[in-house]
Protein backbone atom coordinates (compact mmCIF):
# COMPACT_ATOMS: atom_id res chain seq x y z
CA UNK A 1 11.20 -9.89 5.85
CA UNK A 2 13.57 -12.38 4.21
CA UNK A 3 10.91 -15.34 4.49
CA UNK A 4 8.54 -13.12 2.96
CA UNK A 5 10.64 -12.43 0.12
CA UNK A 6 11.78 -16.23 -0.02
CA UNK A 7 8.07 -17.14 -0.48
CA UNK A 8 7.22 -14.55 -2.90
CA UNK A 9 10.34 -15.35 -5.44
CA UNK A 10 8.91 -18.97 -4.87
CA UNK A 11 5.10 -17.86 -5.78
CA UNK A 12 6.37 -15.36 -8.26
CA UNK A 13 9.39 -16.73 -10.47
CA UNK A 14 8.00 -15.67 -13.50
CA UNK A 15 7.20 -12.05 -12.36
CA UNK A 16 10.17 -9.27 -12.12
CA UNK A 17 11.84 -9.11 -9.06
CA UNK A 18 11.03 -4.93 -8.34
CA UNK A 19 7.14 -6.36 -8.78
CA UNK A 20 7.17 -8.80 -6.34
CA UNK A 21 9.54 -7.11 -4.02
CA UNK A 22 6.74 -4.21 -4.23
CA UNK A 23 4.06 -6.80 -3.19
CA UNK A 24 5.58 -7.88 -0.31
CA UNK A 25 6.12 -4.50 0.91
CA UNK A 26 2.65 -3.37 -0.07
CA UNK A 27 1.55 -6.37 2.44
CA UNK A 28 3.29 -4.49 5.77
CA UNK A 29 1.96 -1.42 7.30
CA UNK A 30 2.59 1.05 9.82
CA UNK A 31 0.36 0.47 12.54
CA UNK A 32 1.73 3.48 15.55
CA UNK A 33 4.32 5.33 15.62
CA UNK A 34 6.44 5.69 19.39
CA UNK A 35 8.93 7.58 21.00
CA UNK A 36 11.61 5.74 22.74
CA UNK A 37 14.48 7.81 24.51
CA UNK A 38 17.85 6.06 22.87
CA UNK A 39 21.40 6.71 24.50
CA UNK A 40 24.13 8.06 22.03
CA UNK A 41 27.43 7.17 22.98
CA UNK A 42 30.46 8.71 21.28
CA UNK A 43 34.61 8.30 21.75
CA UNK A 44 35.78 11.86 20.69
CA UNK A 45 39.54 10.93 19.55
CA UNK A 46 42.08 12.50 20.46
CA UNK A 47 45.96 12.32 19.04
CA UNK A 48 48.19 14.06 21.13
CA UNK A 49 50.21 12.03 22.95
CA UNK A 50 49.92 13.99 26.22
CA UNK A 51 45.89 13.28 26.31
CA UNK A 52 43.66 10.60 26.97
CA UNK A 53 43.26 8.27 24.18
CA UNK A 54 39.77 9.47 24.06
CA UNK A 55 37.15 11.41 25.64
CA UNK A 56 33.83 9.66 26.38
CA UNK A 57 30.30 11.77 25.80
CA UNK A 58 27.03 10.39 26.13
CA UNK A 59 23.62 12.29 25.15
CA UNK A 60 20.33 11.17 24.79
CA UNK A 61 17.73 11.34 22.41
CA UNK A 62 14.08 10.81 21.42
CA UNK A 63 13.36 8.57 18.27
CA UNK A 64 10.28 7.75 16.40
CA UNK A 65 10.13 4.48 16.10
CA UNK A 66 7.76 3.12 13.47
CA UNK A 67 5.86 -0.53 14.15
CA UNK A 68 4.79 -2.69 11.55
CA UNK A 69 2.08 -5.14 11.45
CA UNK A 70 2.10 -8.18 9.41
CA UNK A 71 -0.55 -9.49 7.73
């Protein structure tokens, strides 16, 4: 994404940078959308001094992932 915007502020000096920032972006699309399962992991913390120093969960989850296709 950064080259893209490197060789648009090259092409476009003379244009604001919202407009070409909005070109570039216009130039990427979503081509799927996908489910991956993803694996939270959280330290719950805990400040007594008779406990554990914390208290390890893990969950998991489904998230939509979106692809992009470059042009």
């Amino acid at each position: 994404m950064r080259r893209i915007l490197t060789k648009l502020r090259i092409a476009f000096s003379d244009i604001p940078p919202l407009l070409y920032i909005h070109q570039a972006l216009k130039r990427i699309y979503p081509s799927y959308f996908k489910f991956h399962m993803r694996w939270l992991h959280s330290v719950t913390r805990i400040t007594y001094l008779s406990k554990l120093i914390g208290m390890p969960s893990l969950a998991a989850c489904l998230k939509l992932e979106l692809f992009r296709v470059y042009e």
